[in-house]
N, C-alpha and C. Protein backbone atom coordinates (compact mmCIF):
# COMPACT_ATOMS: atom_id res chain seq x y z
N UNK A 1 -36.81 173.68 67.54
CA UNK A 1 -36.00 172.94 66.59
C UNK A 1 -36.89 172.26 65.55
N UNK A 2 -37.59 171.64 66.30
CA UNK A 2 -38.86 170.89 65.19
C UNK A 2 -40.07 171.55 64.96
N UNK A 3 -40.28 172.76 65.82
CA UNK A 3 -41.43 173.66 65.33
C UNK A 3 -42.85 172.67 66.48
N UNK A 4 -42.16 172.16 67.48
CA UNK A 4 -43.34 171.38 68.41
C UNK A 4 -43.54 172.38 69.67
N UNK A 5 -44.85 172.48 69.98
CA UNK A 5 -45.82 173.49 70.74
C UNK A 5 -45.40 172.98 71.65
N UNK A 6 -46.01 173.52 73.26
CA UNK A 6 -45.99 173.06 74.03
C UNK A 6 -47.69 172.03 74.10
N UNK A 7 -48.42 172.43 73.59
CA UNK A 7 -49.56 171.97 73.39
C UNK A 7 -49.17 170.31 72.76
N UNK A 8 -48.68 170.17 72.03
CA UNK A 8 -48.11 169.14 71.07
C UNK A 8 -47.07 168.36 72.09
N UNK A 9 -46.39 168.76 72.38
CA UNK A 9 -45.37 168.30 73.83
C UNK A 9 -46.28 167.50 74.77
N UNK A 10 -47.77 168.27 75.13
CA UNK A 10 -48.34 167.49 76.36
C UNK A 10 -49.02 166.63 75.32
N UNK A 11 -49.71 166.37 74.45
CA UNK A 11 -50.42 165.41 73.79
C UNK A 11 -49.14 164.38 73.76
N UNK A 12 -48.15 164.28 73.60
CA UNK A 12 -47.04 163.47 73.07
C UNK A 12 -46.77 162.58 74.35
N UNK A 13 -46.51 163.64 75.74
CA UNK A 13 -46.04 162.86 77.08
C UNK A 13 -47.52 162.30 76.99
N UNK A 14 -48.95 162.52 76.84
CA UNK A 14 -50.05 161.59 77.53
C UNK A 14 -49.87 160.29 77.05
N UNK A 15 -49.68 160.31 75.35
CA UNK A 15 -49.77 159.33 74.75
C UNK A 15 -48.78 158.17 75.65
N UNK A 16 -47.44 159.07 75.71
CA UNK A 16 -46.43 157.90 75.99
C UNK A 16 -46.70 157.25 77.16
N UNK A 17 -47.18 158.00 78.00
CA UNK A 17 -47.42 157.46 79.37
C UNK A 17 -48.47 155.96 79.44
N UNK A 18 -49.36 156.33 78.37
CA UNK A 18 -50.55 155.73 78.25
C UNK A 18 -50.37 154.39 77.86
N UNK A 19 -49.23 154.77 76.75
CA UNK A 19 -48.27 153.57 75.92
C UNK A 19 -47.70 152.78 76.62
N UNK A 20 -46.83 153.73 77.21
CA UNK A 20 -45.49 152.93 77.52
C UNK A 20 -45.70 152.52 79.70
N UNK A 21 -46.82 153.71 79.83
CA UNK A 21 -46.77 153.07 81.15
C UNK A 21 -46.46 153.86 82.28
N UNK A 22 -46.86 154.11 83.51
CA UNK A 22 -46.20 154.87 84.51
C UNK A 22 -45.20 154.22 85.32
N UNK A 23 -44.61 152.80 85.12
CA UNK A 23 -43.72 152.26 85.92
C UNK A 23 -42.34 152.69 84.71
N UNK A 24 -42.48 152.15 83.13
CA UNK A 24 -41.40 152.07 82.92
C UNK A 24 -40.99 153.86 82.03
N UNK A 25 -41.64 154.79 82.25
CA UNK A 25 -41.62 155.68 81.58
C UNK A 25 -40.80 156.38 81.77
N UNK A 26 -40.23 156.72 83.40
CA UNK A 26 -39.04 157.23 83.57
C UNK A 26 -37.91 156.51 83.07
N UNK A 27 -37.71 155.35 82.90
CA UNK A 27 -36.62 154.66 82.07
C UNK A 27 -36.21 154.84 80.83
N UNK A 28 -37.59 155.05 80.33
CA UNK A 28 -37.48 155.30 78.95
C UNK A 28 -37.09 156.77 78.49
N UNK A 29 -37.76 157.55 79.38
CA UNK A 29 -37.21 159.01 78.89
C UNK A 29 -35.47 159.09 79.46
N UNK A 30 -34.99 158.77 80.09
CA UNK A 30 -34.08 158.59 80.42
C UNK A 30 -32.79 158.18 79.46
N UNK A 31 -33.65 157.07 79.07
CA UNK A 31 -32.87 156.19 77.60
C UNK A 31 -32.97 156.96 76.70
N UNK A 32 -33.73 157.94 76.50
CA UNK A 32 -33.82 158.80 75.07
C UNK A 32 -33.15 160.01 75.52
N UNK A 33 -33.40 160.40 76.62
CA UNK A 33 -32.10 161.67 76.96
C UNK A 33 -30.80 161.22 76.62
N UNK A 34 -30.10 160.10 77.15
CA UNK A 34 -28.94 159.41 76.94
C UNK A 34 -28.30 159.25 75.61
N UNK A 35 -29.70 158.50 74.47
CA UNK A 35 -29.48 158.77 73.38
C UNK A 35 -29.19 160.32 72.63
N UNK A 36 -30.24 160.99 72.82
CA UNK A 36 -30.12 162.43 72.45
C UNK A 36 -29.18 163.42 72.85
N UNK A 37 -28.48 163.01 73.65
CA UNK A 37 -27.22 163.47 74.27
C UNK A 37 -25.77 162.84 73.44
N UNK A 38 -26.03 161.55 73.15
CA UNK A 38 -24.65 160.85 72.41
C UNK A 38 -24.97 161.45 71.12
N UNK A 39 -26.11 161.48 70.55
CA UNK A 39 -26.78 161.76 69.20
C UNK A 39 -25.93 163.52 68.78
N UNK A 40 -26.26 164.14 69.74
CA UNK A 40 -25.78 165.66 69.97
C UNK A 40 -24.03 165.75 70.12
N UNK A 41 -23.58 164.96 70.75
CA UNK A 41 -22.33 165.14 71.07
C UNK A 41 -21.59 164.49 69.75
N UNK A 42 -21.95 163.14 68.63
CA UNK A 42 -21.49 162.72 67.45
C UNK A 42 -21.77 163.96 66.45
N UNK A 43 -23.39 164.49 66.19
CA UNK A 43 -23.02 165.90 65.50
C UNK A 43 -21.68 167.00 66.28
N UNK A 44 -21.92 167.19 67.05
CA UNK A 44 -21.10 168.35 67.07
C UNK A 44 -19.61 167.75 67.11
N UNK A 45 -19.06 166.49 67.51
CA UNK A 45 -17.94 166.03 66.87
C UNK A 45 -17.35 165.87 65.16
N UNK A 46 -18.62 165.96 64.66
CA UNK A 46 -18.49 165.55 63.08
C UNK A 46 -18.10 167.01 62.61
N UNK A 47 -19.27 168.16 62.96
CA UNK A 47 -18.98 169.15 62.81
C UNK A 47 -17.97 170.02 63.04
N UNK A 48 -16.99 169.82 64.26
CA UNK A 48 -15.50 170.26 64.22
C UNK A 48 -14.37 169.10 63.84
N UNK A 49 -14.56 168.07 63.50
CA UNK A 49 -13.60 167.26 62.70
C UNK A 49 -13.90 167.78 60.83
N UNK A 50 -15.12 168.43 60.91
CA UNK A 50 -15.08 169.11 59.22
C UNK A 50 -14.71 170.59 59.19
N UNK A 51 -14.82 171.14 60.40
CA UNK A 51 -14.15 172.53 60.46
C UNK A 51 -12.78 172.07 60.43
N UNK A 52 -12.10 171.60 61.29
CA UNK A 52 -10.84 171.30 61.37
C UNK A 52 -9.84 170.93 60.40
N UNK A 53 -10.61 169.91 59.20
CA UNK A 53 -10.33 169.61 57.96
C UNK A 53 -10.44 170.79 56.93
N UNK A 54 -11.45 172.06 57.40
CA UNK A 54 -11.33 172.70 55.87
C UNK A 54 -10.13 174.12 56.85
N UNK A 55 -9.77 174.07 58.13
CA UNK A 55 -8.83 175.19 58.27
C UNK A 55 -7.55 174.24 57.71
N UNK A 56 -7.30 173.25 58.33
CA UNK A 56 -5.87 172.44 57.10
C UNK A 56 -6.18 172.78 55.90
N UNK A 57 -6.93 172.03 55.07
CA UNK A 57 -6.62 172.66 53.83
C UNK A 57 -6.61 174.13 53.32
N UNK A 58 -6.91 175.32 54.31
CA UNK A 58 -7.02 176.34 53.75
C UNK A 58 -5.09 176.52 54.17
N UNK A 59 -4.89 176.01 55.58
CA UNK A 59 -3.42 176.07 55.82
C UNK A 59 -2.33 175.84 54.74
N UNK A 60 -3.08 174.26 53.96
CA UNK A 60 -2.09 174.14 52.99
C UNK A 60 -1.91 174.81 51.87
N UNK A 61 -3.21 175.58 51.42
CA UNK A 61 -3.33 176.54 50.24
C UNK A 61 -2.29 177.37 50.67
N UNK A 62 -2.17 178.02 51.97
CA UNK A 62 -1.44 179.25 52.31
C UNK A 62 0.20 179.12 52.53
N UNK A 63 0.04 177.57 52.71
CA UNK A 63 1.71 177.09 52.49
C UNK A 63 2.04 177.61 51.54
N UNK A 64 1.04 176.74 50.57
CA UNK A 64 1.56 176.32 48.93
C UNK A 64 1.79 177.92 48.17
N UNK A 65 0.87 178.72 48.95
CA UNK A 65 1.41 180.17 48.43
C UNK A 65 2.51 180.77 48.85
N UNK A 66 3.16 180.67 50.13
CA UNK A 66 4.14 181.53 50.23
C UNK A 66 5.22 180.70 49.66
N UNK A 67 5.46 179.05 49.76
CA UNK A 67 6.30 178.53 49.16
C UNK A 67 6.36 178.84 47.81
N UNK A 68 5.54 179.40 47.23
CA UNK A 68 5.47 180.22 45.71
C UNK A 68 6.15 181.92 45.20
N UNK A 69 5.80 182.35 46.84
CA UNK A 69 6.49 183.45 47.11
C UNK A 69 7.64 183.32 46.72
N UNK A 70 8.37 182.49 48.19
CA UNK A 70 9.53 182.51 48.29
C UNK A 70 11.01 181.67 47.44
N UNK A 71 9.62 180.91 46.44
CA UNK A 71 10.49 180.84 45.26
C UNK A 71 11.05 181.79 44.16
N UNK A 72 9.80 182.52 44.14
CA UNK A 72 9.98 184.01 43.10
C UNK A 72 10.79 184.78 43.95
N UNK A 73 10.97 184.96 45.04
CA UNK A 73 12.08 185.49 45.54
C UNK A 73 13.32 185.45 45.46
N UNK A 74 13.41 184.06 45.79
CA UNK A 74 15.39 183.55 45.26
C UNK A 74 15.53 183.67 43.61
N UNK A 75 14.01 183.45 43.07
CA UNK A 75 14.77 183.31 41.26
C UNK A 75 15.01 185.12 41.10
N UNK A 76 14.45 186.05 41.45
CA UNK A 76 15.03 187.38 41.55
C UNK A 76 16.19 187.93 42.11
N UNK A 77 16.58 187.05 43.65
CA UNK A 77 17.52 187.39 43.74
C UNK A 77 18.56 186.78 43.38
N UNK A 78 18.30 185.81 42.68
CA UNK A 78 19.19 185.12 41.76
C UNK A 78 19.69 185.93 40.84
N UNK A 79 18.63 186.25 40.21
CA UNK A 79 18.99 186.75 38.76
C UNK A 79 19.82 188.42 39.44
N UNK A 80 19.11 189.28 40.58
CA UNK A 80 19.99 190.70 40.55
C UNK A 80 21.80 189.77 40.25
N UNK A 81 21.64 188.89 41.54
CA UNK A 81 23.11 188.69 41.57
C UNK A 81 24.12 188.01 40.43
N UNK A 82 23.46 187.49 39.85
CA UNK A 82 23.90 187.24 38.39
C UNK A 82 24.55 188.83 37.16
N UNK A 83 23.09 189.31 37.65
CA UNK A 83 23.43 190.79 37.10
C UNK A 83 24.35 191.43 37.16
N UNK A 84 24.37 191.75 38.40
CA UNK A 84 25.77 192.40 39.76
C UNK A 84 27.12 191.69 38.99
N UNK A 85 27.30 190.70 39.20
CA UNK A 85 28.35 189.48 38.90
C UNK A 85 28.95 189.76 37.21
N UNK A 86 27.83 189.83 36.25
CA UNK A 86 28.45 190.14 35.21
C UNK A 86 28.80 192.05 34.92
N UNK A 87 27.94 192.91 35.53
CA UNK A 87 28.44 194.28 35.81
C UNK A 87 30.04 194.06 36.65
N UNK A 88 30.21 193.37 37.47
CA UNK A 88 31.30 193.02 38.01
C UNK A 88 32.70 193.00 37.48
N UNK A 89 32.19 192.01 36.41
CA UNK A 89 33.39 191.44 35.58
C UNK A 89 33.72 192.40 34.45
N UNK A 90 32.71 192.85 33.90
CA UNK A 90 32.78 194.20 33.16
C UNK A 90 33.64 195.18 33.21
N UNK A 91 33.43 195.24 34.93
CA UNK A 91 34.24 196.40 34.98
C UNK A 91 35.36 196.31 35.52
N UNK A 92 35.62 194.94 35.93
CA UNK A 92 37.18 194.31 36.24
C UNK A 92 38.01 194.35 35.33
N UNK A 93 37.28 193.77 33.78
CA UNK A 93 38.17 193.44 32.18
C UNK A 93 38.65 195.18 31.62
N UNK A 94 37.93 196.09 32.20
CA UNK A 94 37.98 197.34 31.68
C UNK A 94 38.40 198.33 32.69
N UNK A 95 38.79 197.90 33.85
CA UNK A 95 40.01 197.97 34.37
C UNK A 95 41.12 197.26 34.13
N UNK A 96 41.33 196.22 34.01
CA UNK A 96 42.46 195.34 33.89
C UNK A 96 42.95 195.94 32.19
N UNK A 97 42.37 196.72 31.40
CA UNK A 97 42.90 196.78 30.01
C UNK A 97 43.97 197.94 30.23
N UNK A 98 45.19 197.74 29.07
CA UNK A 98 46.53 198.74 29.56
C UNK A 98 45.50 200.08 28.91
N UNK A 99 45.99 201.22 29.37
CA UNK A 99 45.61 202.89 28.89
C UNK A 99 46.74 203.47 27.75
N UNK A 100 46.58 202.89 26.55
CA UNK A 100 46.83 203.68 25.92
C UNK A 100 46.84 205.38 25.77
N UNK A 101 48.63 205.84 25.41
CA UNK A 101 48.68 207.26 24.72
C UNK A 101 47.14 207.74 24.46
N UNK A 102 46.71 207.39 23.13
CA UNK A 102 46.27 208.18 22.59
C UNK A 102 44.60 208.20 22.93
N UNK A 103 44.19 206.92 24.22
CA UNK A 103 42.69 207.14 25.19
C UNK A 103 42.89 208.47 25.38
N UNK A 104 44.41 208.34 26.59
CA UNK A 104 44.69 209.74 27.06
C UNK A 104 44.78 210.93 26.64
N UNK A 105 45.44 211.23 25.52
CA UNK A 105 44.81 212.14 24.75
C UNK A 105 43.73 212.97 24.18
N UNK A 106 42.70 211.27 23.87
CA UNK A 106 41.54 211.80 23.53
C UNK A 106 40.74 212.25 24.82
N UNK A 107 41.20 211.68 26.17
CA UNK A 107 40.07 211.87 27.37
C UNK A 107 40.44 213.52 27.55
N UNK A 108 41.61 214.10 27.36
CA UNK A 108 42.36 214.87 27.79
C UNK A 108 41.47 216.40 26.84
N UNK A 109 41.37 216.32 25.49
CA UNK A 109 41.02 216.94 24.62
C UNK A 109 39.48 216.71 25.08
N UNK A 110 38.47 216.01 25.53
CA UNK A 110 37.48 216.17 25.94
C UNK A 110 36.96 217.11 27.26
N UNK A 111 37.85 217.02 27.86
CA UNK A 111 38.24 217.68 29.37
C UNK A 111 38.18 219.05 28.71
N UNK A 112 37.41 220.26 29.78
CA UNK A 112 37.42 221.27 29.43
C UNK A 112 38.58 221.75 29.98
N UNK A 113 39.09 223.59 28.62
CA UNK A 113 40.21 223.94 28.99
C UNK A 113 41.05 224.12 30.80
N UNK A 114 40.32 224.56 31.47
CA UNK A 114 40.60 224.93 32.75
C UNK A 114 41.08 223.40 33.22
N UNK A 115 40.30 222.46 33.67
CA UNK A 115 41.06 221.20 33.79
C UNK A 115 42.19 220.76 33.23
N UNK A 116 42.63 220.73 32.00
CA UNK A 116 43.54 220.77 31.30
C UNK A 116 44.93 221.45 31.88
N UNK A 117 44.75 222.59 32.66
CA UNK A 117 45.56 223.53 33.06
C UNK A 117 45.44 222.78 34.60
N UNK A 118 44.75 222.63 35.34
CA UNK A 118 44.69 222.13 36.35
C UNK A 118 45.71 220.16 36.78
N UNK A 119 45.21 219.70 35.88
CA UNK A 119 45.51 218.19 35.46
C UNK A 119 46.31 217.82 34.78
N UNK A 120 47.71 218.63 34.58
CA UNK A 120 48.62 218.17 33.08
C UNK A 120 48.72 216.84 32.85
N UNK A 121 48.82 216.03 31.84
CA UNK A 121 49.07 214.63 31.75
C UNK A 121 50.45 214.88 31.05
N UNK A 122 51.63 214.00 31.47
CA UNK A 122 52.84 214.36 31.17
C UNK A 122 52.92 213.01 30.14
């Protein structure tokens, strides 16, 4: 992690021993395991409370998109049925209009001869 030898490791325990003592030295390494252990466990808490924070916000991006979807959805199917609705009425007003003689006539004269003979309009 720090790029320390084992060579460098034993110079480090002589010193401390030398320092700190052969009565209280197991205490002390002890106290620094303890530390280095809470030290380890606050990183790796920090580090999934910031993972955790960037999958929410990627969550909310992915809200904010389909709620974008599914707006363009209803304004389309809005609009077919609007469409539908006035094709609707269209063809209600143009049914509902009386049939004049002389439509009939003219639909009649469009109609090829054989139909004509088939279809009399009286």
């Amino acid at each position: 992690m720090f790029g320390v030898d084992f060579s460098e490791l034993m110079v480090i325990l002589v010193v401390a021993l030398i320092v700190i003592g052969p009565e209280r030295l197991p205490k002390v390494a002890r106290t620094l395991g303890h530390l280095w252990g809470r030290a380890q466990r606050y990183v790796y808490g920090v580090k999934a409370d910031i993972a955790r924070e960037m999958s929410m916000e990627e969550f909310h991006q992915l809200q904010q998109k389909m709620n974008q979807e599914v707006l363009r959805a209803e304004q389309a199917a809005n609009q077919i049925t609007q469409t539908l609705d006035q094709q609707v009425q269209q063809l209600n007003s143009a049914v509902a209009q009386p049939v004049s003689p002389a439509t009939v006539q003219q639909a009649q004269s469009e109609l090829p001869h054989e139909a004509q003979k088939k279809f009399p309009v009286d």
